[in-house]
PDB file of N, CA and C in Angstrom:
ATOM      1  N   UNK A   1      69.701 140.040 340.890  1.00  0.00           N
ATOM      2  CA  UNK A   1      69.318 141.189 340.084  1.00  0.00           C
ATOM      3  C   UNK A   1      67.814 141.114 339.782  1.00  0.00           C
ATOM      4  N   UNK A   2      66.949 142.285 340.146  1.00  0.00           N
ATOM      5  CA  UNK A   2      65.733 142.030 339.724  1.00  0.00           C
ATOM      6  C   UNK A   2      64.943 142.754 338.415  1.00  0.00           C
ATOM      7  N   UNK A   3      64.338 141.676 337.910  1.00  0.00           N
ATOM      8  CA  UNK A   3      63.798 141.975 336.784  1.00  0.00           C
ATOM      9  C   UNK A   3      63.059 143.605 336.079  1.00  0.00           C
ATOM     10  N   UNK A   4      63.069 143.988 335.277  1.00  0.00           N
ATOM     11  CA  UNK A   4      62.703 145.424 334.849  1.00  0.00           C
ATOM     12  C   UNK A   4      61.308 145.437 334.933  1.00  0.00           C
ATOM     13  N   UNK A   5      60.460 145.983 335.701  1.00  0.00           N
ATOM     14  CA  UNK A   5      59.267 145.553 335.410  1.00  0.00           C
ATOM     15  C   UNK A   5      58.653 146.652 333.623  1.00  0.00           C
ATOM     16  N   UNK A   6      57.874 145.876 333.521  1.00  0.00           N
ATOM     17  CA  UNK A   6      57.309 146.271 332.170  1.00  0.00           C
ATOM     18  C   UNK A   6      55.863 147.215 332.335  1.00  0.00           C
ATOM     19  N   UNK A   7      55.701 148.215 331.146  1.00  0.00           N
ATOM     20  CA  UNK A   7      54.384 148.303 331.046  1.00  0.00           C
ATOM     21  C   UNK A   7      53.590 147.904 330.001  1.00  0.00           C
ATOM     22  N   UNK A   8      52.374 148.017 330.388  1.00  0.00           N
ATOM     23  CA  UNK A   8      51.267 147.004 329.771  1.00  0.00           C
ATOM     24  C   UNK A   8      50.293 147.752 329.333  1.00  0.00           C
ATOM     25  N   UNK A   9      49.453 147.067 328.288  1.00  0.00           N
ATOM     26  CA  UNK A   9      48.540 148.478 328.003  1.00  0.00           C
ATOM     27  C   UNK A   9      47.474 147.007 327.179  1.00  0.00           C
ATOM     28  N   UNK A  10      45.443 146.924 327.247  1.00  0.00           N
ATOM     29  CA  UNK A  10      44.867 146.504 326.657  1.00  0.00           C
ATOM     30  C   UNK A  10      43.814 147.164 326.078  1.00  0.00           C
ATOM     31  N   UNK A  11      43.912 147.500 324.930  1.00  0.00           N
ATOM     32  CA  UNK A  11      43.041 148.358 324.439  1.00  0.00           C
ATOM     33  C   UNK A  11      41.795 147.711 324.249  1.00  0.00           C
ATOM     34  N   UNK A  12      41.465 146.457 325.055  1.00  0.00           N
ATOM     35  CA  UNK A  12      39.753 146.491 325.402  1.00  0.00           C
ATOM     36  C   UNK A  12      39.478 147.284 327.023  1.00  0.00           C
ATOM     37  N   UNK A  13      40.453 147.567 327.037  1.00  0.00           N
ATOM     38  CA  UNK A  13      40.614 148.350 328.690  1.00  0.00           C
ATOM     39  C   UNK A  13      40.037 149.808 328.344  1.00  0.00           C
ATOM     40  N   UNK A  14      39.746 150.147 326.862  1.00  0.00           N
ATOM     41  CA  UNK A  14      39.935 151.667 326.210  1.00  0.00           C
ATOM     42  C   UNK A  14      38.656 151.452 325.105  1.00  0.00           C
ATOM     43  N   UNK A  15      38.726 150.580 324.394  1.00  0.00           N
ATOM     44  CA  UNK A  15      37.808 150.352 323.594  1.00  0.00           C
ATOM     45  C   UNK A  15      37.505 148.385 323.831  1.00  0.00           C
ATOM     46  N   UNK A  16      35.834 148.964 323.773  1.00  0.00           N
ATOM     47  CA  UNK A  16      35.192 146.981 324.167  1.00  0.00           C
ATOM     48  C   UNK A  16      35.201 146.539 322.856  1.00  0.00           C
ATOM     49  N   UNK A  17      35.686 145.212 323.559  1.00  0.00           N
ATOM     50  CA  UNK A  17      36.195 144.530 322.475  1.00  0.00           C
ATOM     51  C   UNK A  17      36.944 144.125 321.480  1.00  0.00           C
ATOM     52  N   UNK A  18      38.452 145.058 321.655  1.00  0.00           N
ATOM     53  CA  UNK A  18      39.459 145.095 321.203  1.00  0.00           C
ATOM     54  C   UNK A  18      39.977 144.166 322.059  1.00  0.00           C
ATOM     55  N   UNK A  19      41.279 143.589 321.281  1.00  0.00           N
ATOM     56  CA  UNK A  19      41.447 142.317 321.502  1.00  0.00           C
ATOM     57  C   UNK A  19      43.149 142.492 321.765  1.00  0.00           C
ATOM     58  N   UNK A  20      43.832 143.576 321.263  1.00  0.00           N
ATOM     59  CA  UNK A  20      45.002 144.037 321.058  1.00  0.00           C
ATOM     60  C   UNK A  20      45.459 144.474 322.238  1.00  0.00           C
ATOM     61  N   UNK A  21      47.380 143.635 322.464  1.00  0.00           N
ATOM     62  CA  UNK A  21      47.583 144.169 323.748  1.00  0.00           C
ATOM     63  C   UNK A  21      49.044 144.382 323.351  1.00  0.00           C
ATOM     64  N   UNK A  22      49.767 145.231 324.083  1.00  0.00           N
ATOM     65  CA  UNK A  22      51.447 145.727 323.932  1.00  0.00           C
ATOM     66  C   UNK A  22      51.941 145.797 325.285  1.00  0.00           C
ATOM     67  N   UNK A  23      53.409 145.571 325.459  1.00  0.00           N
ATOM     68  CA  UNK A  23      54.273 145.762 326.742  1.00  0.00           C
ATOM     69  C   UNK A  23      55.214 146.497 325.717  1.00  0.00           C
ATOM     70  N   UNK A  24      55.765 147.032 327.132  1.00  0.00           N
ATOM     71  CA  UNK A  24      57.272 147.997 326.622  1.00  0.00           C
ATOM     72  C   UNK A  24      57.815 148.817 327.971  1.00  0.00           C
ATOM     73  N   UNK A  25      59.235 148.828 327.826  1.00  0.00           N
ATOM     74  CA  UNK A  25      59.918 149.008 329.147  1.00  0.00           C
ATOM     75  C   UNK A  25      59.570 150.153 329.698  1.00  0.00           C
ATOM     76  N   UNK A  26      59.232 151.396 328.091  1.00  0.00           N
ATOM     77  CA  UNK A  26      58.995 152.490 328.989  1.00  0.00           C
ATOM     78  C   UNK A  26      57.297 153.463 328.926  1.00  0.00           C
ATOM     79  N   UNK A  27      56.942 154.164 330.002  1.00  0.00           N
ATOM     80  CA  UNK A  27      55.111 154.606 329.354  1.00  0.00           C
ATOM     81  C   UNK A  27      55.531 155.138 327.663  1.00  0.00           C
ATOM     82  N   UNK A  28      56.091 155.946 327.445  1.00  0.00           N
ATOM     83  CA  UNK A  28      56.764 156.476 326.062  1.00  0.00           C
ATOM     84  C   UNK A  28      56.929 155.375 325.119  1.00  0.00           C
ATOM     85  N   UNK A  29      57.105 154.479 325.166  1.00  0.00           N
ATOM     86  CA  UNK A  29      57.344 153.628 323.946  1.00  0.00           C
ATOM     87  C   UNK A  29      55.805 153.147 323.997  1.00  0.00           C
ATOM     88  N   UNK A  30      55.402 152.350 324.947  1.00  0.00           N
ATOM     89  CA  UNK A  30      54.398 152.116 324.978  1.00  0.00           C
ATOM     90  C   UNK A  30      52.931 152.627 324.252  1.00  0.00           C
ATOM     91  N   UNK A  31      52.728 154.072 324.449  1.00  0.00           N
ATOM     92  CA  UNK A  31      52.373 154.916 323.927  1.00  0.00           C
ATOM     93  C   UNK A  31      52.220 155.386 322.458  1.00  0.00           C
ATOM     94  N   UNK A  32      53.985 155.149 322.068  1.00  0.00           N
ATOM     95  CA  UNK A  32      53.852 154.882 320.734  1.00  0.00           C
ATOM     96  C   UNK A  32      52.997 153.888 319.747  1.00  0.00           C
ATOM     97  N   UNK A  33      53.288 152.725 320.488  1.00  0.00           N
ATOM     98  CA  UNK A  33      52.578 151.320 320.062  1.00  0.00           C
ATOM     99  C   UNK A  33      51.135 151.941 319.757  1.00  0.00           C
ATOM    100  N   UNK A  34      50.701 152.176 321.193  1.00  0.00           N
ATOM    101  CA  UNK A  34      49.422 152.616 321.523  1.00  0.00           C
ATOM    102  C   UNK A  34      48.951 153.547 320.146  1.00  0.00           C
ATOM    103  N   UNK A  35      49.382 154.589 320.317  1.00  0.00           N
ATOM    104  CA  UNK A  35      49.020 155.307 318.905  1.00  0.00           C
ATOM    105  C   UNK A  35      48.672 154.580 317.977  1.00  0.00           C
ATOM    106  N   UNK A  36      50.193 154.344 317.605  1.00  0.00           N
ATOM    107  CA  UNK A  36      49.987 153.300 315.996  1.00  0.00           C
ATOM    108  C   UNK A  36      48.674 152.660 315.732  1.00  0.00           C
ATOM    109  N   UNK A  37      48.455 151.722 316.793  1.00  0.00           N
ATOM    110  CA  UNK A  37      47.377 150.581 316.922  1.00  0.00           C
ATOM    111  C   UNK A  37      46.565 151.530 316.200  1.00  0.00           C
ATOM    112  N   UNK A  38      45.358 152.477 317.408  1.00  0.00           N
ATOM    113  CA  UNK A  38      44.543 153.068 317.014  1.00  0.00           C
ATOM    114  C   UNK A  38      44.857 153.600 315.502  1.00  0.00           C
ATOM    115  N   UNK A  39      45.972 154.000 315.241  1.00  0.00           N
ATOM    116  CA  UNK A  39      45.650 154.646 313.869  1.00  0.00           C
ATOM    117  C   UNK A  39      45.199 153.874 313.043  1.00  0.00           C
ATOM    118  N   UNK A  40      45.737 152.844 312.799  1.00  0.00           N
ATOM    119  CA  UNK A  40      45.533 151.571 312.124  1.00  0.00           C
ATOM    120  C   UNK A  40      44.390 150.791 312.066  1.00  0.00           C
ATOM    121  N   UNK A  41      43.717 150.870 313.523  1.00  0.00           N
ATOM    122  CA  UNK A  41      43.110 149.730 313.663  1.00  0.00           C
ATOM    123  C   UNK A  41      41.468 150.770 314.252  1.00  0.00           C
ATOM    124  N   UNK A  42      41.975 151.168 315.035  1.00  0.00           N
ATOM    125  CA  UNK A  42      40.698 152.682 315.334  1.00  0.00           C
ATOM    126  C   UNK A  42      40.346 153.796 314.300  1.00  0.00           C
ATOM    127  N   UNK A  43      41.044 153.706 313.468  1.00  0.00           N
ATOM    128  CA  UNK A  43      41.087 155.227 312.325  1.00  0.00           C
ATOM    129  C   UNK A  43      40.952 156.233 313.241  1.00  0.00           C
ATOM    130  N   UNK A  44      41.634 156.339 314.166  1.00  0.00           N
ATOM    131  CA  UNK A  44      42.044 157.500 314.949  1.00  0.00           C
ATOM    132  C   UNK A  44      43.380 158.330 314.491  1.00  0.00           C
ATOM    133  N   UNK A  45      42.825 159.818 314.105  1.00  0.00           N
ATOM    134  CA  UNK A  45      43.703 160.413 313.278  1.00  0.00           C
ATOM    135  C   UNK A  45      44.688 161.550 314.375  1.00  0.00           C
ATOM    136  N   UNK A  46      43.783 161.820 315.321  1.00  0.00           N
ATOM    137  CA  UNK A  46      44.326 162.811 316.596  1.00  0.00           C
ATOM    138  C   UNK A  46      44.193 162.454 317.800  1.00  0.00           C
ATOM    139  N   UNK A  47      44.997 162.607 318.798  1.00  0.00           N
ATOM    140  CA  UNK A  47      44.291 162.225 320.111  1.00  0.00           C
ATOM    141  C   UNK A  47      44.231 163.280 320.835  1.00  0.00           C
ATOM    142  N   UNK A  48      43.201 163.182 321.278  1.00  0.00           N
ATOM    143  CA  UNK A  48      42.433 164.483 322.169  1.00  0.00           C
ATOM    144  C   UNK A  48      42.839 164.061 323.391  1.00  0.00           C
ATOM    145  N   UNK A  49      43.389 165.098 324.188  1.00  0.00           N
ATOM    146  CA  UNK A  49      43.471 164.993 325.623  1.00  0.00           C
ATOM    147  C   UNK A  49      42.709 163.856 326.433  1.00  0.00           C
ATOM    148  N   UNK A  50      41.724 164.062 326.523  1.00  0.00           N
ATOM    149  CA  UNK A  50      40.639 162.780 326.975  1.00  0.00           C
ATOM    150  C   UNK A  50      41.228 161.527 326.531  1.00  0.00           C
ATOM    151  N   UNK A  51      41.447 161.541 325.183  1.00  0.00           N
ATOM    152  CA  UNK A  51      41.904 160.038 324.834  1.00  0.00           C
ATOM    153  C   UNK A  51      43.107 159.541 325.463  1.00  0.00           C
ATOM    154  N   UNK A  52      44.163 160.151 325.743  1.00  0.00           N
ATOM    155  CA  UNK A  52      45.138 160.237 326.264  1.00  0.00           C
ATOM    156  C   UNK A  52      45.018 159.966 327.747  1.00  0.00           C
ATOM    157  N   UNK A  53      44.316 160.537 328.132  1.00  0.00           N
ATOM    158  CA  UNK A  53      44.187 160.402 329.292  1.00  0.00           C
ATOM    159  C   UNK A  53      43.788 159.192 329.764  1.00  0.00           C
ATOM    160  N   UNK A  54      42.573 159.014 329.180  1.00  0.00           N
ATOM    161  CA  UNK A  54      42.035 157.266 329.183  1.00  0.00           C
ATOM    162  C   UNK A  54      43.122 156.241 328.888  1.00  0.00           C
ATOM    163  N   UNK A  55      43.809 156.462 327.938  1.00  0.00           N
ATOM    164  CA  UNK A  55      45.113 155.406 327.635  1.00  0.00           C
ATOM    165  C   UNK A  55      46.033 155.772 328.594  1.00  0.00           C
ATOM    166  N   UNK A  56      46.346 156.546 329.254  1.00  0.00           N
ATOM    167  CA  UNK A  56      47.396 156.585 330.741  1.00  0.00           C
ATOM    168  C   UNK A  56      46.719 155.321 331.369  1.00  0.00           C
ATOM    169  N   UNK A  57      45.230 156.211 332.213  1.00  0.00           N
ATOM    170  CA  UNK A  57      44.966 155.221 333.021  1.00  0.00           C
ATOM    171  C   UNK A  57      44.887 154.191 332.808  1.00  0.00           C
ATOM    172  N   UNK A  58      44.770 153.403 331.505  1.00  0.00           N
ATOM    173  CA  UNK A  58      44.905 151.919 331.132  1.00  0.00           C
ATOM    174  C   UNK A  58      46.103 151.291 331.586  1.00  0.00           C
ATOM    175  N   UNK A  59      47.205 151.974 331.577  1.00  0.00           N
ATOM    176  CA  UNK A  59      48.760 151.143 331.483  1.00  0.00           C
ATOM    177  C   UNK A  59      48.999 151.065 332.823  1.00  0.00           C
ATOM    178  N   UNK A  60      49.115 149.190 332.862  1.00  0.00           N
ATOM    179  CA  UNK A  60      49.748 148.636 334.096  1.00  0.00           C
ATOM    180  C   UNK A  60      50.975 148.465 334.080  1.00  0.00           C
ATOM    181  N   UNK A  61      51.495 148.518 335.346  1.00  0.00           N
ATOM    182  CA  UNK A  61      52.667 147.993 335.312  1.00  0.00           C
ATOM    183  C   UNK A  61      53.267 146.322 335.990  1.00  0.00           C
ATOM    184  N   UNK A  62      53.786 145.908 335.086  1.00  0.00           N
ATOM    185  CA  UNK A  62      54.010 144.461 335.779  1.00  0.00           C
ATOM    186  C   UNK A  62      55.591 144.272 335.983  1.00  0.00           C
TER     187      UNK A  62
END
C-alpha cells in the first residue's frame, strides 16, 4: 500500500525569513493553516488574489 503523499507549504518560500512550515493531506486544509499563520503572525487581514496565488505556487507535494 502506498503512502498518501502530503502537501507542504514554507512560508519563507512567500515571505523571507519566515521560519514557519505546515503539511496536510489536502491543498484545502493546508491553506487553512496557511491563512491562520499569516493572520497571526503576518497581520494579514485579507488575501488578495496575488497572495493566493503566490501561496499556491509555494505548496509542494511530497
Amino acid at each position: 500500500m502506498q503512502a498518501k503523499e502530503h502537501k507542504h507549504i514554507a512560508c519563507g518560500d512567500v515571505v523571507e525569513g519566515c521560519a514557519w512550515t505546515a503539511s496536510a493531506l489536502t491543498e484545502e486544509e493546508l491553506l487553512k493553516k496557511a491563512v491562520a499563520h499569516a493572520e497571526q503572525a503576518h497581520n494579514v487581514k485579507e488575501v488578495s488574489p496575488e497572495l493566493a496565488a503566490t501561496v499556491k505556487a509555494a505548496i509542494k507535494t511530497h
